[in-house]
N, C-alpha and C. Protein backbone atom coordinates (compact mmCIF):
# COMPACT_ATOMS: atom_id res chain seq x y z
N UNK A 1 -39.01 31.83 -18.63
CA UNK A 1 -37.68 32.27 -19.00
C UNK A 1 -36.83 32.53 -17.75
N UNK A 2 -37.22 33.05 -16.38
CA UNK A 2 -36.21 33.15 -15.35
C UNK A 2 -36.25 31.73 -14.61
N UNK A 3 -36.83 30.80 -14.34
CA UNK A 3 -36.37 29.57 -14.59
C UNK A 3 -35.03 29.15 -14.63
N UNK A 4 -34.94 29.02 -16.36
CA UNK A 4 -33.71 28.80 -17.06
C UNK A 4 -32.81 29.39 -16.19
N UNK A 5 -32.96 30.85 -16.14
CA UNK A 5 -32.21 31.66 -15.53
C UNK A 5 -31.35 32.02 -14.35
N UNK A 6 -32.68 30.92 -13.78
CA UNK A 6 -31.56 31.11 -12.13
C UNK A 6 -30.70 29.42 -12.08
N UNK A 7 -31.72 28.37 -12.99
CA UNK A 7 -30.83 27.05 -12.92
C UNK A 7 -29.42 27.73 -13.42
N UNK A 8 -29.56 28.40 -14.32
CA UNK A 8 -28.01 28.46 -14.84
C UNK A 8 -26.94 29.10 -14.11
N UNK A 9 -27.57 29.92 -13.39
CA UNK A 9 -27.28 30.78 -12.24
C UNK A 9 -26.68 30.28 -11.31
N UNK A 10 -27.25 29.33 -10.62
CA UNK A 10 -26.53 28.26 -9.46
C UNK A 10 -25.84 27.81 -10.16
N UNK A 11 -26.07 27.37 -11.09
CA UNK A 11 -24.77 26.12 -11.18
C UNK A 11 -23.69 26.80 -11.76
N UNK A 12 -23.23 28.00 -12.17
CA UNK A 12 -21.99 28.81 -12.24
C UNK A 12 -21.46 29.00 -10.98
N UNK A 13 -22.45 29.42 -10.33
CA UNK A 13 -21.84 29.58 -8.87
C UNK A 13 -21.46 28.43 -8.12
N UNK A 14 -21.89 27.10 -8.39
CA UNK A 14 -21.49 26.01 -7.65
C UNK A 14 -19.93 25.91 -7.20
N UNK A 15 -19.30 25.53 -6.48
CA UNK A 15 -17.74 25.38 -6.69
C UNK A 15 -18.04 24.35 -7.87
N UNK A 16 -16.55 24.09 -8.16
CA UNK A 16 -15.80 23.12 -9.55
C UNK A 16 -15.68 22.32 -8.78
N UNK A 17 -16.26 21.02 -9.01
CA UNK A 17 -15.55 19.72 -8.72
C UNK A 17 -13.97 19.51 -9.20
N UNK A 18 -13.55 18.57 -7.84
CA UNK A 18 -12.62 18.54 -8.00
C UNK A 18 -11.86 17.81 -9.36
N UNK A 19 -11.12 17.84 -9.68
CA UNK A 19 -10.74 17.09 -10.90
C UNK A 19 -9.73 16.03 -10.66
N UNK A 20 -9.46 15.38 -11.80
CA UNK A 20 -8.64 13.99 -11.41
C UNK A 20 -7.79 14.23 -11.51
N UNK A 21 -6.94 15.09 -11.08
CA UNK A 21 -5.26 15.66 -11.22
C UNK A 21 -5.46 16.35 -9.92
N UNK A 22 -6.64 16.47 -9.26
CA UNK A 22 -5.78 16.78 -7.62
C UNK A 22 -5.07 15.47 -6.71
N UNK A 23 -4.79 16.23 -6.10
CA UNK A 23 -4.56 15.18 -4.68
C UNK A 23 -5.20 14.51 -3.95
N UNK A 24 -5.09 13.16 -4.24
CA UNK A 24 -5.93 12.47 -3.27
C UNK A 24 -5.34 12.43 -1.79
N UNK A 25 -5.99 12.67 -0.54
CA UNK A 25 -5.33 12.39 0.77
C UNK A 25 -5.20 11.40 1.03
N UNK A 26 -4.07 11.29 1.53
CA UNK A 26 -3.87 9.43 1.88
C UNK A 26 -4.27 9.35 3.40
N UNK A 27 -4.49 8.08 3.20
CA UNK A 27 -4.95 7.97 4.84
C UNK A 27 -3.83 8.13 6.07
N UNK A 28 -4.16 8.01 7.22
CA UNK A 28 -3.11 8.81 7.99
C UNK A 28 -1.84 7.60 8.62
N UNK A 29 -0.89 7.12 8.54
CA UNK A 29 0.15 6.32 8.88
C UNK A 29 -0.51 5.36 10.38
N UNK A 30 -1.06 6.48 10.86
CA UNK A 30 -2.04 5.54 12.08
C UNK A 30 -2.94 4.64 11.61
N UNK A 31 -3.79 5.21 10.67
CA UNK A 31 -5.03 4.32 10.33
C UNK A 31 -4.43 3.08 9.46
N UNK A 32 -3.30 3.39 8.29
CA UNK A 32 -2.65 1.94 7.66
C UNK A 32 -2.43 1.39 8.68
N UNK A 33 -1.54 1.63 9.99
CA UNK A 33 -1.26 0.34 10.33
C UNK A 33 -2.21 -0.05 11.81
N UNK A 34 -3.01 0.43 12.13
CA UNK A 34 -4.13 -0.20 12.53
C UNK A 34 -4.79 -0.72 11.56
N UNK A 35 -5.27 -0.42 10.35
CA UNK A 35 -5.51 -1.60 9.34
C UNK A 35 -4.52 -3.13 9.34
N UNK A 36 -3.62 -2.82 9.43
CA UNK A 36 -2.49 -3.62 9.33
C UNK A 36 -2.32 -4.57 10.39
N UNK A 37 -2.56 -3.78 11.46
CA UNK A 37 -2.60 -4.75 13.02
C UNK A 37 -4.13 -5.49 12.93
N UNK A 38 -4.89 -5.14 12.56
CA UNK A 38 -6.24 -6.12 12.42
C UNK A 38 -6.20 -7.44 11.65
N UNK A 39 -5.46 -6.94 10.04
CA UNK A 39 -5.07 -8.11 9.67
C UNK A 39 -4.23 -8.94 10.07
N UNK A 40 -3.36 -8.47 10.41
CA UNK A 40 -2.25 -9.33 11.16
C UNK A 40 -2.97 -10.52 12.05
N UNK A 41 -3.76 -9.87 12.80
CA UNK A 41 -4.31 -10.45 14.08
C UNK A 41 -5.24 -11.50 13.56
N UNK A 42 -5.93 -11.25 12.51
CA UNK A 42 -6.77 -12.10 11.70
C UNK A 42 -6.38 -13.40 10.94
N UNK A 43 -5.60 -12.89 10.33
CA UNK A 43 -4.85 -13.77 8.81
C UNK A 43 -3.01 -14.40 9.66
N UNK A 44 -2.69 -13.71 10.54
CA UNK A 44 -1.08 -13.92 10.85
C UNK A 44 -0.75 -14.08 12.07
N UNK A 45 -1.40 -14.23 13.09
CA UNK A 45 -1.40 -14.28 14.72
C UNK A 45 -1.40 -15.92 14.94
N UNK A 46 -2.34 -16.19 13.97
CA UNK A 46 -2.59 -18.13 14.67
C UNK A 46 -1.09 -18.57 14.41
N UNK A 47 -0.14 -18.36 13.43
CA UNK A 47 1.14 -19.19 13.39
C UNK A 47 1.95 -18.17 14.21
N UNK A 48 2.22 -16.84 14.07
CA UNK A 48 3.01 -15.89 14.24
C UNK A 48 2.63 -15.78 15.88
N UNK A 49 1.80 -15.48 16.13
CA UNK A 49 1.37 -14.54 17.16
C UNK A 49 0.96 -13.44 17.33
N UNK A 50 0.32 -12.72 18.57
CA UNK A 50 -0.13 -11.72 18.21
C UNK A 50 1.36 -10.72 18.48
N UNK A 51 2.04 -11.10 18.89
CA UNK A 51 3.07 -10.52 19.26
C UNK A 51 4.26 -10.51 18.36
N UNK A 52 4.15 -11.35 17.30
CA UNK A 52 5.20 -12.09 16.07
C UNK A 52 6.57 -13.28 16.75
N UNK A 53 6.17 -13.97 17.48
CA UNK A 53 7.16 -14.74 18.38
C UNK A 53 6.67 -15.72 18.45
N UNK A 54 5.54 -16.57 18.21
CA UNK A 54 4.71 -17.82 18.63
C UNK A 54 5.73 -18.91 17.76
N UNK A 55 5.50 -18.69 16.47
CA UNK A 55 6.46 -19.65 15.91
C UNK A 55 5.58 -21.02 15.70
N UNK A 56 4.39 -21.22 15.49
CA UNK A 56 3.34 -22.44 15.40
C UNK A 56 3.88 -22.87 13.55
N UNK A 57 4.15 -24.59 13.69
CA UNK A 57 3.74 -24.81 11.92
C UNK A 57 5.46 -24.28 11.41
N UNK A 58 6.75 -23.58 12.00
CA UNK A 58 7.55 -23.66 11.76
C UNK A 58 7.95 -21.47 11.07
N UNK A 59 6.55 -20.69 12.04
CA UNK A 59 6.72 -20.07 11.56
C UNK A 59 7.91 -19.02 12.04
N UNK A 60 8.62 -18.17 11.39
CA UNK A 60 9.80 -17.28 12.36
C UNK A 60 9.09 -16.39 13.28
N UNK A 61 9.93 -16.15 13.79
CA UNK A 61 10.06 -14.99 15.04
C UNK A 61 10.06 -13.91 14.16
N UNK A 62 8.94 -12.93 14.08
CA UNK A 62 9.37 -11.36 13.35
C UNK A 62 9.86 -10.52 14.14
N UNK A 63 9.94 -10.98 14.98
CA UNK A 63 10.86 -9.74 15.99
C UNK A 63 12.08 -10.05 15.55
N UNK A 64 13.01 -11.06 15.46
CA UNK A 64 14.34 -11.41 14.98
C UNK A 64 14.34 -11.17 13.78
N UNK A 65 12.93 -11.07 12.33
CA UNK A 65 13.35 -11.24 11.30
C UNK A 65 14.32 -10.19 10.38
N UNK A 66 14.81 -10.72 9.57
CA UNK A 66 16.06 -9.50 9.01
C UNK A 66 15.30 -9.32 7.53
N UNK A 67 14.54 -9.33 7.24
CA UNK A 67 13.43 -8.97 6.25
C UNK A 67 13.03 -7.64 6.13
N UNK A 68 13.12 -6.90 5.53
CA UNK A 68 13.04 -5.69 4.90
C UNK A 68 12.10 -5.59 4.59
N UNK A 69 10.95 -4.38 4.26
CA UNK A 69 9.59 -4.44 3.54
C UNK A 69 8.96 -5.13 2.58
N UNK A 70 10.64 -4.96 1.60
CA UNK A 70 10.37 -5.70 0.23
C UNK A 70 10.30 -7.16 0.19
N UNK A 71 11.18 -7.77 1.17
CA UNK A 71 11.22 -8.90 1.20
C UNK A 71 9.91 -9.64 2.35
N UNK A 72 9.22 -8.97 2.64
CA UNK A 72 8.09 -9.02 3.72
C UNK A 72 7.12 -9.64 2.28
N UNK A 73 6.83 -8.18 2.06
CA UNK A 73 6.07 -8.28 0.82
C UNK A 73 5.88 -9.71 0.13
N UNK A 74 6.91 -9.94 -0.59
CA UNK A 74 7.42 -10.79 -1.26
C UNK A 74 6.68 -12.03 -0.73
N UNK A 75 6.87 -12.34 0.73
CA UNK A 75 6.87 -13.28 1.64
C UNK A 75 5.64 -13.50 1.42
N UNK A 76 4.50 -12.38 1.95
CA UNK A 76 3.19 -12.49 2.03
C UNK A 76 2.30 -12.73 0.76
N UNK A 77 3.62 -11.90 -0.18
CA UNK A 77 2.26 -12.08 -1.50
C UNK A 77 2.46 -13.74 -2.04
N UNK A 78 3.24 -14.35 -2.12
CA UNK A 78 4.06 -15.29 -2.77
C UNK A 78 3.93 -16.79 -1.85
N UNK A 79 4.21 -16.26 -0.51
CA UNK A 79 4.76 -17.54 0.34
C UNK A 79 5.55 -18.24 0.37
N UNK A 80 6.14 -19.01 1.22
CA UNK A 80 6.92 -19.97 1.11
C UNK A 80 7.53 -20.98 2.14
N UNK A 81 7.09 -22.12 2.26
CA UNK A 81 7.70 -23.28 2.92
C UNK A 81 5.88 -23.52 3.16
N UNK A 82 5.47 -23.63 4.17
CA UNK A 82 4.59 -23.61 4.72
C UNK A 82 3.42 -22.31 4.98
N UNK A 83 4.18 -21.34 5.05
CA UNK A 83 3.77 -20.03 4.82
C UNK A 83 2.94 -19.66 3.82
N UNK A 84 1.11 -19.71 3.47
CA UNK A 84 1.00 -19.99 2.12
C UNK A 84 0.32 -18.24 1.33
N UNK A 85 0.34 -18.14 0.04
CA UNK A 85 0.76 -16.50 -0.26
C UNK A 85 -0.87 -16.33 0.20
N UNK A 86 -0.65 -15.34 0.32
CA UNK A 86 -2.10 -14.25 0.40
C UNK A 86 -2.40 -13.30 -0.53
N UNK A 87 -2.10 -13.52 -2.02
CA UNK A 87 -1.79 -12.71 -3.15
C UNK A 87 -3.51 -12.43 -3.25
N UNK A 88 -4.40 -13.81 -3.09
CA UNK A 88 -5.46 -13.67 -3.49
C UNK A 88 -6.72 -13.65 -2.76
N UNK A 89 -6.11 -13.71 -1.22
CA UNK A 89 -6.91 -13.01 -0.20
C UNK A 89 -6.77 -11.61 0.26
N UNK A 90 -5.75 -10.98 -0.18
CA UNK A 90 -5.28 -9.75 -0.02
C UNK A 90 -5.16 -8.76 -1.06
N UNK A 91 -5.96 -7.72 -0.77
CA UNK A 91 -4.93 -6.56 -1.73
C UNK A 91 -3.70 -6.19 -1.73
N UNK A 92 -3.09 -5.42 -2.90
CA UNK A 92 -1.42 -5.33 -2.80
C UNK A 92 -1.61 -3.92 -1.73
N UNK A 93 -2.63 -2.95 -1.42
CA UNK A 93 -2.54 -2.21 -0.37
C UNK A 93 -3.07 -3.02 1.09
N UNK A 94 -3.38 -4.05 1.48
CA UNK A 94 -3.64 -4.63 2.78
C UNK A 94 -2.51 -5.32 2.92
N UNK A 95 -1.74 -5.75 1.66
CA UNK A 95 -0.11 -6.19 2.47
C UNK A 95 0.45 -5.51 2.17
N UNK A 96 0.99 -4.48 2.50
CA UNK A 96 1.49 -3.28 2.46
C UNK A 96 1.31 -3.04 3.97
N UNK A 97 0.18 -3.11 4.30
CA UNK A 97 -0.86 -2.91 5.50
C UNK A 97 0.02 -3.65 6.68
N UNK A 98 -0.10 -4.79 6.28
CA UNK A 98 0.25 -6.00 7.12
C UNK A 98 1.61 -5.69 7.09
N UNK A 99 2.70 -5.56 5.99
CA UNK A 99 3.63 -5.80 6.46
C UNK A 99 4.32 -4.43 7.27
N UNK A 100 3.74 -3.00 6.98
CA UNK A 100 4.26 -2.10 7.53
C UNK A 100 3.89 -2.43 8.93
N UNK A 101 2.94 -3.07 9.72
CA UNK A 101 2.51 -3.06 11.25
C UNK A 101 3.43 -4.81 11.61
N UNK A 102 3.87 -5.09 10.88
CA UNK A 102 4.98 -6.41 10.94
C UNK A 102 6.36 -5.44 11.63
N UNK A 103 6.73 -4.86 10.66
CA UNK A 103 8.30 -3.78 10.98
C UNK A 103 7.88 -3.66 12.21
N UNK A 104 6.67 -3.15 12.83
CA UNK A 104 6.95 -2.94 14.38
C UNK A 104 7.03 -3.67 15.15
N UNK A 105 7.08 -4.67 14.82
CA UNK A 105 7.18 -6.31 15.93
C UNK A 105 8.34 -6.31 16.30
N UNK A 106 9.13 -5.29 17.48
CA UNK A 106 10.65 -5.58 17.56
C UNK A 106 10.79 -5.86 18.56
């Protein structure tokens, strides 16, 4: 009978797991876009560069580009001309990734 007693015991006292209505922490703005600069470097450097200026295959200059996040996005998930999408090599959070460490190519 004390057995029972102390299992039940601990586990009142355990903390509460957390529940699915807290906050998840997001990762830190550094770590996305060092995520972001890896892919880049991986998947977007051979036409782009590592620098976004190479221009190989007809690609733009992202340092000049006037492309906005959304239209980044767009770019990467979708593609276009030669540019081909990465909808299905990528998660919609790794281009996110990619294109927030793109904005810094200035």
């Amino acid at each position: 009978m004390i057995l029972p007693l102390l299992l039940f015991s601990s586990a009142c006292s355990s903390p509460a797991p957390e529940s699915a209505d807290a906050p998840v922490e997001a990762a830190s703005p550094e770590a996305g876009l060092a995520a972001g600069q890896a892919i880049f470097i991986q998947r977007c450097a051979v036409c782009h560069g590592p620098d976004g200026k190479k221009g190989l295959n007809g690609a733009h200059d992202l340092t000049k580009s006037n492309l906005n996040a959304t239209g980044r996005v767009y770019m990467v998930t979708n593609g276009l001309g030669l540019m081909p999408s990465f909808k299905a090599q990528l998660t919609p959070a790794e281009i996110d990734q990619v294109v927030a460490y793109s904005l810094t190519l200035r």
